[in-house]
C-alpha atoms as a PDB file:
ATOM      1  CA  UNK A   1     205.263 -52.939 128.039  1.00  0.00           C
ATOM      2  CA  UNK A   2     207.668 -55.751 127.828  1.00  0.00           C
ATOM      3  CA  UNK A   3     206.183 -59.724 128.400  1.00  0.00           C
ATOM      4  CA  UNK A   4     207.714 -60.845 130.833  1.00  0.00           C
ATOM      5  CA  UNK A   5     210.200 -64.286 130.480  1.00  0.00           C
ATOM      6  CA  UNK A   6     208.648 -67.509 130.062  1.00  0.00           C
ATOM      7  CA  UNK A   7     209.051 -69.965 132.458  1.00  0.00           C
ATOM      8  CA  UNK A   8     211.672 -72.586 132.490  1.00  0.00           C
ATOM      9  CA  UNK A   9     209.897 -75.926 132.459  1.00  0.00           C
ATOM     10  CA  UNK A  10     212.714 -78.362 133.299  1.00  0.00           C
ATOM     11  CA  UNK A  11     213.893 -75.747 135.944  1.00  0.00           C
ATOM     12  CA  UNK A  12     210.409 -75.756 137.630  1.00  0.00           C
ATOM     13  CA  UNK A  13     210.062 -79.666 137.361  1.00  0.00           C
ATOM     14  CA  UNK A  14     213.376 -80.154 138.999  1.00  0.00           C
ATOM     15  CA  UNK A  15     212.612 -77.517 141.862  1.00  0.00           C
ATOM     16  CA  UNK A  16     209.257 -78.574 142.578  1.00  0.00           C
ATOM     17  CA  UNK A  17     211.049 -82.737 142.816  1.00  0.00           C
ATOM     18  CA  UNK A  18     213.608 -81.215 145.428  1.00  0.00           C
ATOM     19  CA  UNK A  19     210.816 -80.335 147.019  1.00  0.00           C
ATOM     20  CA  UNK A  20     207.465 -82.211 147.084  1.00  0.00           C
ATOM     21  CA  UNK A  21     210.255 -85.419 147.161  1.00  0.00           C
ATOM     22  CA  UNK A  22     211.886 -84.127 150.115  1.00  0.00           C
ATOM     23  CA  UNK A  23     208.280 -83.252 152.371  1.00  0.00           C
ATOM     24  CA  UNK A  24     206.666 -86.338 151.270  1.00  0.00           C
ATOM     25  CA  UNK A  25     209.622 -88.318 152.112  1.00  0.00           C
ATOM     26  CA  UNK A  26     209.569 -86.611 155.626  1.00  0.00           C
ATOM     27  CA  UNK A  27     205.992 -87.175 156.087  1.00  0.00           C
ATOM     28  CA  UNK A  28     206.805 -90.893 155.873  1.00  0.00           C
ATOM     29  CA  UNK A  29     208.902 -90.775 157.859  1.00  0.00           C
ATOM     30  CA  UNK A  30     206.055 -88.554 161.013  1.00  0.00           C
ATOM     31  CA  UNK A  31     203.378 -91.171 160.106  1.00  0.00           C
ATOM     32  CA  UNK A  32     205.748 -93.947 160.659  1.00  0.00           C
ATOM     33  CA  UNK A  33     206.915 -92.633 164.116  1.00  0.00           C
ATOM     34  CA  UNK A  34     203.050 -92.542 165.165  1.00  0.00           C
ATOM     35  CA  UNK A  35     201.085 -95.437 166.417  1.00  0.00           C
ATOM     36  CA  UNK A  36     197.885 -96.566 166.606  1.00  0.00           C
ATOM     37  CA  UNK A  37     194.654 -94.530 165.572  1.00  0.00           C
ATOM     38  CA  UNK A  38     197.114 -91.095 165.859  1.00  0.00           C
ATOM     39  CA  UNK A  39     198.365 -92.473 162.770  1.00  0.00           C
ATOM     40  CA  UNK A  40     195.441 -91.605 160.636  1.00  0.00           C
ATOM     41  CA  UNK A  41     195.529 -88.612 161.842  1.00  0.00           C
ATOM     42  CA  UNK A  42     198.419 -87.587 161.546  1.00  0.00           C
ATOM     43  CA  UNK A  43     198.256 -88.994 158.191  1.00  0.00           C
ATOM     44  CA  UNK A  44     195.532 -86.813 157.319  1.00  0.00           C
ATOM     45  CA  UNK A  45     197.011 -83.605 158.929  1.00  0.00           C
ATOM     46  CA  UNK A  46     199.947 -83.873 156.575  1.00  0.00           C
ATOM     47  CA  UNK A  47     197.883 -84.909 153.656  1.00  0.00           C
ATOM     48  CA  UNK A  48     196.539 -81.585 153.956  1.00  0.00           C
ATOM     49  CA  UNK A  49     199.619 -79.471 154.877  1.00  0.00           C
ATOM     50  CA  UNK A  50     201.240 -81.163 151.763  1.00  0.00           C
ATOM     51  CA  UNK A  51     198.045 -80.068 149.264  1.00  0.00           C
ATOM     52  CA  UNK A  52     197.950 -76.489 150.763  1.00  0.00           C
ATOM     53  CA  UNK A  53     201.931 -76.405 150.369  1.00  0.00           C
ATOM     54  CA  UNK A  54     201.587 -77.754 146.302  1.00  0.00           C
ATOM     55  CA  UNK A  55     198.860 -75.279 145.784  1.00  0.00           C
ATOM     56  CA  UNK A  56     201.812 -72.089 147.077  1.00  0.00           C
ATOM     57  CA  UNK A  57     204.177 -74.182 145.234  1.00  0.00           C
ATOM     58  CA  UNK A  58     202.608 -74.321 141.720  1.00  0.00           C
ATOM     59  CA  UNK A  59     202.821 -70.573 141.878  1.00  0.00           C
ATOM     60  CA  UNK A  60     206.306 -69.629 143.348  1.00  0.00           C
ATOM     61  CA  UNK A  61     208.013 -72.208 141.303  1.00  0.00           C
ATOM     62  CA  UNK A  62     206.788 -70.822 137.887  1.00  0.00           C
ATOM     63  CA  UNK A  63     207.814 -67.006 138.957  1.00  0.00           C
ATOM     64  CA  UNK A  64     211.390 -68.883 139.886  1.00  0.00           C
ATOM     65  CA  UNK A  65     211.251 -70.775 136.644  1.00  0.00           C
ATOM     66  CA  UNK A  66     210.798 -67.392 134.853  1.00  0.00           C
ATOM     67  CA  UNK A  67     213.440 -65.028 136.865  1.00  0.00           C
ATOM     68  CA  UNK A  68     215.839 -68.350 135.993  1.00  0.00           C
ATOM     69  CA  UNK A  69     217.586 -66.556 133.136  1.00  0.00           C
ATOM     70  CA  UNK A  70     217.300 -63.078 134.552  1.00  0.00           C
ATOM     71  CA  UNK A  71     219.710 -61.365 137.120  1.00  0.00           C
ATOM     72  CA  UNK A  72     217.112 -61.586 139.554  1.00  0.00           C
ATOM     73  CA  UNK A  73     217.117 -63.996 142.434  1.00  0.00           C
ATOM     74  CA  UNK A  74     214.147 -62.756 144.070  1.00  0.00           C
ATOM     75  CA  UNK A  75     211.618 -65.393 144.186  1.00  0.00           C
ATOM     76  CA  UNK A  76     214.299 -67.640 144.647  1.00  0.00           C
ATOM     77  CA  UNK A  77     214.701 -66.227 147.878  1.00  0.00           C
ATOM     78  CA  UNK A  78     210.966 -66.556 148.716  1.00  0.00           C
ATOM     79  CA  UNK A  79     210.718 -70.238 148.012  1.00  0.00           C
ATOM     80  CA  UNK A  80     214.129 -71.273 149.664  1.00  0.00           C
ATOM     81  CA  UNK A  81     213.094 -69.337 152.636  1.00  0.00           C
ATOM     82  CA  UNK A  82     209.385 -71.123 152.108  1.00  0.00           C
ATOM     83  CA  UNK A  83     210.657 -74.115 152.056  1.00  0.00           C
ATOM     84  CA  UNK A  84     213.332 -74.391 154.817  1.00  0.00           C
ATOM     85  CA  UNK A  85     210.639 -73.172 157.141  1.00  0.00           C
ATOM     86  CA  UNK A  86     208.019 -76.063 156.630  1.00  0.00           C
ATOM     87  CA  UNK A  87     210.585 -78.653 156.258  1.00  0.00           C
ATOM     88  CA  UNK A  88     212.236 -77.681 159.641  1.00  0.00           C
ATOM     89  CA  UNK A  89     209.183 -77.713 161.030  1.00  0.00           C
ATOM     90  CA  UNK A  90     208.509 -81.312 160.505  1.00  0.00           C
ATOM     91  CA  UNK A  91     212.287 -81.895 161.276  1.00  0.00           C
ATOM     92  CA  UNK A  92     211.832 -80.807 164.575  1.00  0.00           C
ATOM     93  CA  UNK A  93     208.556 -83.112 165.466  1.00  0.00           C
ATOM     94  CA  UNK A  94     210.658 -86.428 163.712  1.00  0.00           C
ATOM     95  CA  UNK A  95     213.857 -85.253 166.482  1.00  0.00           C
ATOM     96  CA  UNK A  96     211.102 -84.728 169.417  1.00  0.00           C
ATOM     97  CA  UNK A  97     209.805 -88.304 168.352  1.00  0.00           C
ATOM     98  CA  UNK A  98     213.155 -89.824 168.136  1.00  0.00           C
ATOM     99  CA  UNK A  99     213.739 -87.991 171.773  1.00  0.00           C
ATOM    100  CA  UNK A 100     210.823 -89.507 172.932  1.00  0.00           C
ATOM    101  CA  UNK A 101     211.169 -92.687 172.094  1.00  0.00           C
ATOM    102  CA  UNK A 102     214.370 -94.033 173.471  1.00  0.00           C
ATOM    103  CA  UNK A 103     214.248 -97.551 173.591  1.00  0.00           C
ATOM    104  CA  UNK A 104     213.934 -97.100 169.765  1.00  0.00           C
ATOM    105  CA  UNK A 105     217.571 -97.247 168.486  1.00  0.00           C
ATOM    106  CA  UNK A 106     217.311 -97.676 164.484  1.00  0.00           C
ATOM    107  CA  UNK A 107     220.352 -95.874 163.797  1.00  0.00           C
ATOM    108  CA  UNK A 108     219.474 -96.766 159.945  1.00  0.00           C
ATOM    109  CA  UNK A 109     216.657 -94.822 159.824  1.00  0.00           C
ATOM    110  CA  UNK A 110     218.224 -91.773 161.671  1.00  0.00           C
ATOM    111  CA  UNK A 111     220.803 -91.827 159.305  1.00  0.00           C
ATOM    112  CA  UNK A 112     218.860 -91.986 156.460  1.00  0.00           C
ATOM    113  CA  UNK A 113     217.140 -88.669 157.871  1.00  0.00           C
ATOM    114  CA  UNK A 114     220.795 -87.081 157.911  1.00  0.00           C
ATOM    115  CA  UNK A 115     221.940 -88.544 154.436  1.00  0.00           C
ATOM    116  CA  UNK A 116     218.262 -87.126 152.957  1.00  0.00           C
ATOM    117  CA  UNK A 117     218.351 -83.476 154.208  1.00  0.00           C
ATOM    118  CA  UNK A 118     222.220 -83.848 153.169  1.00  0.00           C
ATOM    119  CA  UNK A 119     220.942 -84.130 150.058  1.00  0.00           C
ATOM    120  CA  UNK A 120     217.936 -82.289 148.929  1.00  0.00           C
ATOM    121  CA  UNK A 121     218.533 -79.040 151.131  1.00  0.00           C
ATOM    122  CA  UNK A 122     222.301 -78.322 148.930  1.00  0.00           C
ATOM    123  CA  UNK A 123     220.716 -79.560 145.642  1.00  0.00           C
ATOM    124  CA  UNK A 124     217.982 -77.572 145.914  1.00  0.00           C
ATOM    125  CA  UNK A 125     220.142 -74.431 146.670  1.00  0.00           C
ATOM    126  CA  UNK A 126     222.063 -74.742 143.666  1.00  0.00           C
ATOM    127  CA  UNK A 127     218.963 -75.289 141.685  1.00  0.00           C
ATOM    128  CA  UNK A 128     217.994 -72.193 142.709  1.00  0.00           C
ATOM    129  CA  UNK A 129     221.144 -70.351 141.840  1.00  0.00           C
ATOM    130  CA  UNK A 130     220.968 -72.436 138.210  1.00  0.00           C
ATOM    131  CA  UNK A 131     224.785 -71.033 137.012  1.00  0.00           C
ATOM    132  CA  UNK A 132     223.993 -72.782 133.874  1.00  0.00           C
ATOM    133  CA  UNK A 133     220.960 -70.657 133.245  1.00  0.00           C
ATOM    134  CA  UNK A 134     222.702 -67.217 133.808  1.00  0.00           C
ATOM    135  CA  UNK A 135     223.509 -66.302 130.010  1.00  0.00           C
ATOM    136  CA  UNK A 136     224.893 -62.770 130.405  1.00  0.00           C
ATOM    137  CA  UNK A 137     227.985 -64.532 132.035  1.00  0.00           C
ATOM    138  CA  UNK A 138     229.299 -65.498 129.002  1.00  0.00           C
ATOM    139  CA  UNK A 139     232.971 -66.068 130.489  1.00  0.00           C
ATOM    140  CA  UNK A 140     234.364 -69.468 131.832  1.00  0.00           C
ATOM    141  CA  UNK A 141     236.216 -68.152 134.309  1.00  0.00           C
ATOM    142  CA  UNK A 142     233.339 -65.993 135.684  1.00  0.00           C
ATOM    143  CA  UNK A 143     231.500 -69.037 136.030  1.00  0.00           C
ATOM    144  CA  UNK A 144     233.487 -71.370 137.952  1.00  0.00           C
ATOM    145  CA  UNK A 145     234.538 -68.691 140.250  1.00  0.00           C
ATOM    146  CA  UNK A 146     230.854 -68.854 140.728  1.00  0.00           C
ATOM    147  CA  UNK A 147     230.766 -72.547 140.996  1.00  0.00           C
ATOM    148  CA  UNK A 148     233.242 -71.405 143.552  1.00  0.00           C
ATOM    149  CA  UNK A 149     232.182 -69.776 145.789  1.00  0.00           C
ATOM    150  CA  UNK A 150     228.644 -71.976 145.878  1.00  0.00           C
ATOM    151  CA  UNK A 151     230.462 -74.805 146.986  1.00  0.00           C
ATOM    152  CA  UNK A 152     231.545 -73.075 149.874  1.00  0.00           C
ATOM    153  CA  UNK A 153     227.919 -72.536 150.573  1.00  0.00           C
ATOM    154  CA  UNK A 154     226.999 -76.068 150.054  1.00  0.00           C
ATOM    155  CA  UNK A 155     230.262 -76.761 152.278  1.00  0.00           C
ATOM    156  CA  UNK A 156     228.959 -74.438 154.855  1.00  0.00           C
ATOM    157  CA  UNK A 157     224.879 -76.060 154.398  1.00  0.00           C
ATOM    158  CA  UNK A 158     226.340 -79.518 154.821  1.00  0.00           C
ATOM    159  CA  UNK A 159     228.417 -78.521 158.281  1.00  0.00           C
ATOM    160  CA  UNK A 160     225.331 -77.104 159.390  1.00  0.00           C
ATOM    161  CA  UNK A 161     223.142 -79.847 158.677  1.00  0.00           C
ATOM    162  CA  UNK A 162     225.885 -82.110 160.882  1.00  0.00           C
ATOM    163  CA  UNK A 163     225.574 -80.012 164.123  1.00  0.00           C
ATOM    164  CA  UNK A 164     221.993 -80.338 163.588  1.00  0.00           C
ATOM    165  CA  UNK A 165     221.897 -84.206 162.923  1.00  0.00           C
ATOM    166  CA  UNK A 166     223.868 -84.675 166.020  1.00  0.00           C
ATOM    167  CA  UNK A 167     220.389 -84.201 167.709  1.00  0.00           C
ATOM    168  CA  UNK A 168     218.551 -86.603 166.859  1.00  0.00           C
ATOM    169  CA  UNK A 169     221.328 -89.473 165.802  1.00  0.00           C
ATOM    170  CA  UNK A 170     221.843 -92.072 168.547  1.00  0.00           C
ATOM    171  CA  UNK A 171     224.349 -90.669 171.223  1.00  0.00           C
ATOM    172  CA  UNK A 172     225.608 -92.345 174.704  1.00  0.00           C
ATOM    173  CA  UNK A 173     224.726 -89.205 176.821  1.00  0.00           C
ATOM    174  CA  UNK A 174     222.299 -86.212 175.758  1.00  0.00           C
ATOM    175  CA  UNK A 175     222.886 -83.060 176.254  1.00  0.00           C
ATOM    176  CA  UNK A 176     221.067 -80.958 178.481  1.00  0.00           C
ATOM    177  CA  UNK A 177     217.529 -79.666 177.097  1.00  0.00           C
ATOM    178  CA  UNK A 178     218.166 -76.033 176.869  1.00  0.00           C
ATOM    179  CA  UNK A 179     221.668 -76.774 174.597  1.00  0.00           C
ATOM    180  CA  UNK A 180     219.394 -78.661 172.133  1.00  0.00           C
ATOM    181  CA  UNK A 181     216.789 -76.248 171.651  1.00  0.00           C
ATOM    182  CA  UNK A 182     219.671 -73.628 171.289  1.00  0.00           C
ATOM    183  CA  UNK A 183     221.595 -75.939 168.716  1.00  0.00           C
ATOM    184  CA  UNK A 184     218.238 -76.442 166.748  1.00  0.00           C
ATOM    185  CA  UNK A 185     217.034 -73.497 166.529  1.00  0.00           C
ATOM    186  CA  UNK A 186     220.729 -71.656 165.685  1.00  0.00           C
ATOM    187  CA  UNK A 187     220.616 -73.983 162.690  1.00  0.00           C
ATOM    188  CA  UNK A 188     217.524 -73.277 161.679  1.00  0.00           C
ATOM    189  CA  UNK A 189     218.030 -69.463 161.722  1.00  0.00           C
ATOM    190  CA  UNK A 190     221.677 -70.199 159.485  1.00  0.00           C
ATOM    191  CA  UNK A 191     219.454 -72.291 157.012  1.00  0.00           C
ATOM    192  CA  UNK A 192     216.952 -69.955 156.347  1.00  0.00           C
ATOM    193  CA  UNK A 193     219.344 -66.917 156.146  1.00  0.00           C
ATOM    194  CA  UNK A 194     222.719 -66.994 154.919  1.00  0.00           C
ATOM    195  CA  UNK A 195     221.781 -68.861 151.831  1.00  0.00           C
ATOM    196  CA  UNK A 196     219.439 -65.698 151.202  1.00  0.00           C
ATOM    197  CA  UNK A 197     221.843 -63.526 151.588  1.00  0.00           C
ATOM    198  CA  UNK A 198     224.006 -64.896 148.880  1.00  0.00           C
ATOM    199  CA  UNK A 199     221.109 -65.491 146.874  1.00  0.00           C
ATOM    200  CA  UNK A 200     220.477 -61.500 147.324  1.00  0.00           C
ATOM    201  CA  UNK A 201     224.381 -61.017 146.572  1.00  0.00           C
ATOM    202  CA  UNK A 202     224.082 -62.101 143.302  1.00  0.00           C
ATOM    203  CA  UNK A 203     220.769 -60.612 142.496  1.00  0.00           C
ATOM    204  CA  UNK A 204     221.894 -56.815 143.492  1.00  0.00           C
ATOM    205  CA  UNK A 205     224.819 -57.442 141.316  1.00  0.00           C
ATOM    206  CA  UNK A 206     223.055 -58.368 138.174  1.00  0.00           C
ATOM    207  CA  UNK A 207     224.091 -58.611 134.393  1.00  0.00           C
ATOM    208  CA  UNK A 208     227.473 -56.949 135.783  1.00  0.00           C
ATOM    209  CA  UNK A 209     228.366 -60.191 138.616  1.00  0.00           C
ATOM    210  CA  UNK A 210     231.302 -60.110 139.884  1.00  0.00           C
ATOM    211  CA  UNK A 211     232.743 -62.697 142.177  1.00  0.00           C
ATOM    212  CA  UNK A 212     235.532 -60.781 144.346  1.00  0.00           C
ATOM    213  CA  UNK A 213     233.099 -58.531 145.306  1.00  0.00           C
ATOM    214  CA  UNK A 214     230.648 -60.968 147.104  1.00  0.00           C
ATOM    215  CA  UNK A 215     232.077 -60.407 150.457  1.00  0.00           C
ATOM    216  CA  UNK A 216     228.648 -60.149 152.336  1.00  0.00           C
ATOM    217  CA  UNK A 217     228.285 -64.313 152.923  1.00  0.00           C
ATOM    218  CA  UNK A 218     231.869 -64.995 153.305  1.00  0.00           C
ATOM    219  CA  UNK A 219     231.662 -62.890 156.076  1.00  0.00           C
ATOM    220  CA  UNK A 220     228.841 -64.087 158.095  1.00  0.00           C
ATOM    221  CA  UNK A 221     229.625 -67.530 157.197  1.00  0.00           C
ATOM    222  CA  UNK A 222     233.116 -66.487 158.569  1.00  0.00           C
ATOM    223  CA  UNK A 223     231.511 -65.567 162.399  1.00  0.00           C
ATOM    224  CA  UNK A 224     228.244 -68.040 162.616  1.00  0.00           C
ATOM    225  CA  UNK A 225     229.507 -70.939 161.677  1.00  0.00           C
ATOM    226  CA  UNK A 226     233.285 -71.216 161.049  1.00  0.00           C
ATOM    227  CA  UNK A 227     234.062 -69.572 164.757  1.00  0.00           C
ATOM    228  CA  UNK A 228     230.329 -70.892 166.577  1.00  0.00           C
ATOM    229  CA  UNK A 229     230.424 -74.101 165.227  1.00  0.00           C
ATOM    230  CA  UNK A 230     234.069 -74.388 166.144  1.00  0.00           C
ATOM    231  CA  UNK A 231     233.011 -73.925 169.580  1.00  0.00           C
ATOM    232  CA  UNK A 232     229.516 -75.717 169.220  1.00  0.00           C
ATOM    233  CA  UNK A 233     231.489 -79.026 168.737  1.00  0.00           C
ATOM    234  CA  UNK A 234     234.583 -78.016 171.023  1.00  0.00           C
ATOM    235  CA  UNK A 235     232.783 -77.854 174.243  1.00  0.00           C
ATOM    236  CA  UNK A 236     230.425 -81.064 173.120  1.00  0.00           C
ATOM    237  CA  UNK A 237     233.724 -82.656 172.407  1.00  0.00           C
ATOM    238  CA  UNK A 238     234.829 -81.505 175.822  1.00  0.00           C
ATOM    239  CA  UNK A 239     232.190 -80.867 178.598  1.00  0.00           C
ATOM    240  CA  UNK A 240     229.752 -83.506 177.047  1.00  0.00           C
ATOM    241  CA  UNK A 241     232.251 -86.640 175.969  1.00  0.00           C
ATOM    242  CA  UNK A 242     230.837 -86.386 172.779  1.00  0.00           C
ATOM    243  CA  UNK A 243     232.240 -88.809 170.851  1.00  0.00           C
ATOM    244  CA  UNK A 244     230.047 -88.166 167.096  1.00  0.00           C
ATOM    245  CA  UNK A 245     231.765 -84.868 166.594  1.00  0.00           C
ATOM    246  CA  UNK A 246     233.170 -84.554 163.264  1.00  0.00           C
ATOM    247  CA  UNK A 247     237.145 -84.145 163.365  1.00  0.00           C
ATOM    248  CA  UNK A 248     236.991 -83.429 159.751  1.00  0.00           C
ATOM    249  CA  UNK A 249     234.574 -80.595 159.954  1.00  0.00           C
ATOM    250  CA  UNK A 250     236.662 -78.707 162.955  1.00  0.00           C
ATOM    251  CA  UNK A 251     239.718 -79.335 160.599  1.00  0.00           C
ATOM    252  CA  UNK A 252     237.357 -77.754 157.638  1.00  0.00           C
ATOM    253  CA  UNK A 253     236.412 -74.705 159.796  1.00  0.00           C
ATOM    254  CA  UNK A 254     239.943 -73.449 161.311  1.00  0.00           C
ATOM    255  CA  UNK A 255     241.521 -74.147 157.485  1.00  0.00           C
ATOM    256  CA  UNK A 256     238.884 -71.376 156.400  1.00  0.00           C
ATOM    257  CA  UNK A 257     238.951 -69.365 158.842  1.00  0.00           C
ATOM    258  CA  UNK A 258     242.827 -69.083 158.088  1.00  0.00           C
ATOM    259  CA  UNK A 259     241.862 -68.411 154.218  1.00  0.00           C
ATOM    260  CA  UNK A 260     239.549 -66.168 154.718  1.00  0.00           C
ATOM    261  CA  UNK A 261     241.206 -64.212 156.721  1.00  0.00           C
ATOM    262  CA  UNK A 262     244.044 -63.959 154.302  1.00  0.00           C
ATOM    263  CA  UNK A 263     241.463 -63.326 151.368  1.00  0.00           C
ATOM    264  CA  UNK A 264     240.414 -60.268 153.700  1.00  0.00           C
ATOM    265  CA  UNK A 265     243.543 -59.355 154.468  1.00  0.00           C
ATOM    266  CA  UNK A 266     244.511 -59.314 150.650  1.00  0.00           C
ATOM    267  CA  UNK A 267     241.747 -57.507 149.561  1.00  0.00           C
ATOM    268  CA  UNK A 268     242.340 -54.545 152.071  1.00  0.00           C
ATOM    269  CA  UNK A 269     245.613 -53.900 150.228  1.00  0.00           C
ATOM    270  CA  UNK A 270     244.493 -53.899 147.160  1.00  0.00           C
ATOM    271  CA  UNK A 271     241.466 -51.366 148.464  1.00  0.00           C
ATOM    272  CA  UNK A 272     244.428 -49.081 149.611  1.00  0.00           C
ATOM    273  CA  UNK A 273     246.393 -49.625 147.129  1.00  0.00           C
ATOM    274  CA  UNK A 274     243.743 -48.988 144.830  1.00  0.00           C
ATOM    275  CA  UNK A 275     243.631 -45.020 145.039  1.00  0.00           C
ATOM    276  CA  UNK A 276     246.990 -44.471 144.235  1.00  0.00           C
ATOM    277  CA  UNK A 277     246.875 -46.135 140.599  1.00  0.00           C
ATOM    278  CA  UNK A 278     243.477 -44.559 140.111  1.00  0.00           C
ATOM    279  CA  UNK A 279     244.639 -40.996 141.195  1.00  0.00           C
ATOM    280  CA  UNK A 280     247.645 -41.739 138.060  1.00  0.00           C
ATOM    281  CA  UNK A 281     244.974 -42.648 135.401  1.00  0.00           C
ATOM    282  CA  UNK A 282     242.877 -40.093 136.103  1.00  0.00           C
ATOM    283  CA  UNK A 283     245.796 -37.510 135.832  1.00  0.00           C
ATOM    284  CA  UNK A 284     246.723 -39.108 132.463  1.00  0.00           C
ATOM    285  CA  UNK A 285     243.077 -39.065 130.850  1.00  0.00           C
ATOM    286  CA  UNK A 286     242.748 -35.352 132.373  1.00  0.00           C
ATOM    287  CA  UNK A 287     246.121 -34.490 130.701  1.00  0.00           C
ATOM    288  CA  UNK A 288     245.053 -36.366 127.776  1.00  0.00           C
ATOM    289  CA  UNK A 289     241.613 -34.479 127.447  1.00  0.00           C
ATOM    290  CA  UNK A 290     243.377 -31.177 128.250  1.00  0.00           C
ATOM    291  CA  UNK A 291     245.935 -31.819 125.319  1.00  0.00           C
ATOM    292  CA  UNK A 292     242.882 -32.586 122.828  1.00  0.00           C
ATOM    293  CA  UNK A 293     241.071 -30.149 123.833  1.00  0.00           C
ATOM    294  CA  UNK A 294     243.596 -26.909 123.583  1.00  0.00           C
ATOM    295  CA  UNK A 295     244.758 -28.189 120.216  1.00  0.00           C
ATOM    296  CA  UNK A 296     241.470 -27.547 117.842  1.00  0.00           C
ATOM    297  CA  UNK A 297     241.626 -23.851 120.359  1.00  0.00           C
ATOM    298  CA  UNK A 298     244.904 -23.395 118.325  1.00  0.00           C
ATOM    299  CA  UNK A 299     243.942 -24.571 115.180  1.00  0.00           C
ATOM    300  CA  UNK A 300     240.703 -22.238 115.318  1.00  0.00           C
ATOM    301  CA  UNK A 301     242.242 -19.244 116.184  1.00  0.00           C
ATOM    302  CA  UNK A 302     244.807 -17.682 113.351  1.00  0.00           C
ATOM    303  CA  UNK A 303     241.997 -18.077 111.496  1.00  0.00           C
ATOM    304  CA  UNK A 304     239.864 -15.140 112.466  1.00  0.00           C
ATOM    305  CA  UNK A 305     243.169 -12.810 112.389  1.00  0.00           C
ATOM    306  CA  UNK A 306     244.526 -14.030 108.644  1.00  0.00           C
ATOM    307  CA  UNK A 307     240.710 -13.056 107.560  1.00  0.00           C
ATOM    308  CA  UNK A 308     240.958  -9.730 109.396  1.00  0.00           C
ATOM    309  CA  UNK A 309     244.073  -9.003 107.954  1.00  0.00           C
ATOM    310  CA  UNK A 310     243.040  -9.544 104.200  1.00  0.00           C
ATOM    311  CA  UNK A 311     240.080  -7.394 105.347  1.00  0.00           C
ATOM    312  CA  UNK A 312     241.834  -4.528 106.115  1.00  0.00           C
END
């Protein structure tokens, strides 16, 4: 029976920091919104959230630390998926609290919200995927087409994480209460699945990765959020005067869905094209074979006659 892989220390440290650093930081941030004696206990509710959560944590992060230099991305999965789910959770009580409270206009503090989930939620992605760590990609060029294609992910995380900000972020007229929940909870669902899926892309590939053939993510990515979000900050732009939507980002989204569309396009060609060239090779390696394989038949057979003959 093989052992299996130690555990990467450094890569579990740095995981579990994302992390813990992250949910404490947003715990802060609850216990500051409350007043009063609801402080202490909402103090004490998260105390105890946050030492049931380090207890999962001490396990899941040494199983990630040991798939790290594997092919495997499995457990990677389970923790990202772990952890966007709690901290969403307590994102959505901080934006209910900010809602709330609307004589309380501290845009610092909402934007240090945004700028911290900006942060940790990308990082701790591409901890996850550790690049550096995968040693059976032993070409540079593999790699940064890796490198890649993750920063399109972290592109996509970040663009997501701005819809989502606009929530809670200090704006002249809300929007109505059903178009919130539905923005908030459409993010939530991206951030909890398409990073698994390309986490699970590059775990059913294995030893043998191959870039060009991740297609799974850049499709999805290509319909949820570089069409929706198009439209999510189109009609807030238009129907809702909303003057916080990100130019930049709607610029980002229609540039790739132009190049993706021509990556698609390119890559049915060569899929068609494909055959053809395939069909050729074959032919040659069957000639080939056939060639080497009636020679030794001619070879072998005056043999048995020029024996008969001296027989007889």
């Amino acid at each position: 029976m093989v052992p299996p892989p130690a555990a990467s220390k450094p890569h579990v440290f740095l995981s579990a920091a994302v992390i813990m650093g992250s949910m404490a930081l947003l715990d802060v941030c609850l216990v500051q919104q409350s007043r009063g004696p609801r402080r202490i206990g909402i103090g004490l509710m998260v105390s105890v959230g946050e030492l049931c959560f380090l207890i999962v944590l001490r396990y899941v992060a040494v199983w990630v630390g040991a798939e790290v230099r594997t092919a495997k991305r499995g457990y990677a999965m389970i923790l990202w998926f772990l952890y966007i789910f709690v901290l969403e959770i307590k994102v959505y009580f901080i934006y209910q609290n900010y809602k709330a409270d609307r004589k309380s206009l501290d845009a610092l503090a909402r934007k240090a919200l945004t700028l911290l989930l900006s942060v940790c939620v990308p990082l701790l992605f591409l901890v996850l995927v550790a690049v550096d760590h995968m040693q059976y990609v032993t070409a540079f060029r593999k790699k940064e087409e890796i490198r890649n294609r993750l920063f399109w992910v972290v592109v996509d995380l970040l663009d997501v994480l701005d819809i989502q900000a606009n929530l809670w972020e200090p704006q002249k007229k809300g929007l109505p209460l059903w178009a919130e929940g539905l923005m908030f909870f459409y993010c939530y669902i991206l951030l909890l699945v398409l990073p698994c899926v390309c986490l699970s892309e590059i775990s059913m590939q294995g030893i043998n990765i191959s870039p060009q053939k991740m297609l799974l993510y850049p499709i999805l990515s290509l319909a949820s959020i570089n069409v929706v979000t198009l439209f999510i900050r189109g009609g807030n732009m238009l129907l809702y005067r909303d003057g916080r939507v990100s130019g930049i980002l709607m610029a980002k989204n229609m540039l790739a869905i132009v190049l993706k569309t021509c990556s698609f396009v390119q890559y049915r060609r060569q899929l068609q094209s494909a055959p053809a060239g395939l069909t050729l090779q074959l032919q040659k390696n069957c000639v080939q074979t056939a060639r080497s394989a009636h020679t030794p038949a001619q070879e072998h057979t005056p043999l048995p006659e020029l024996t008969a003959c001296q027989h007889t």
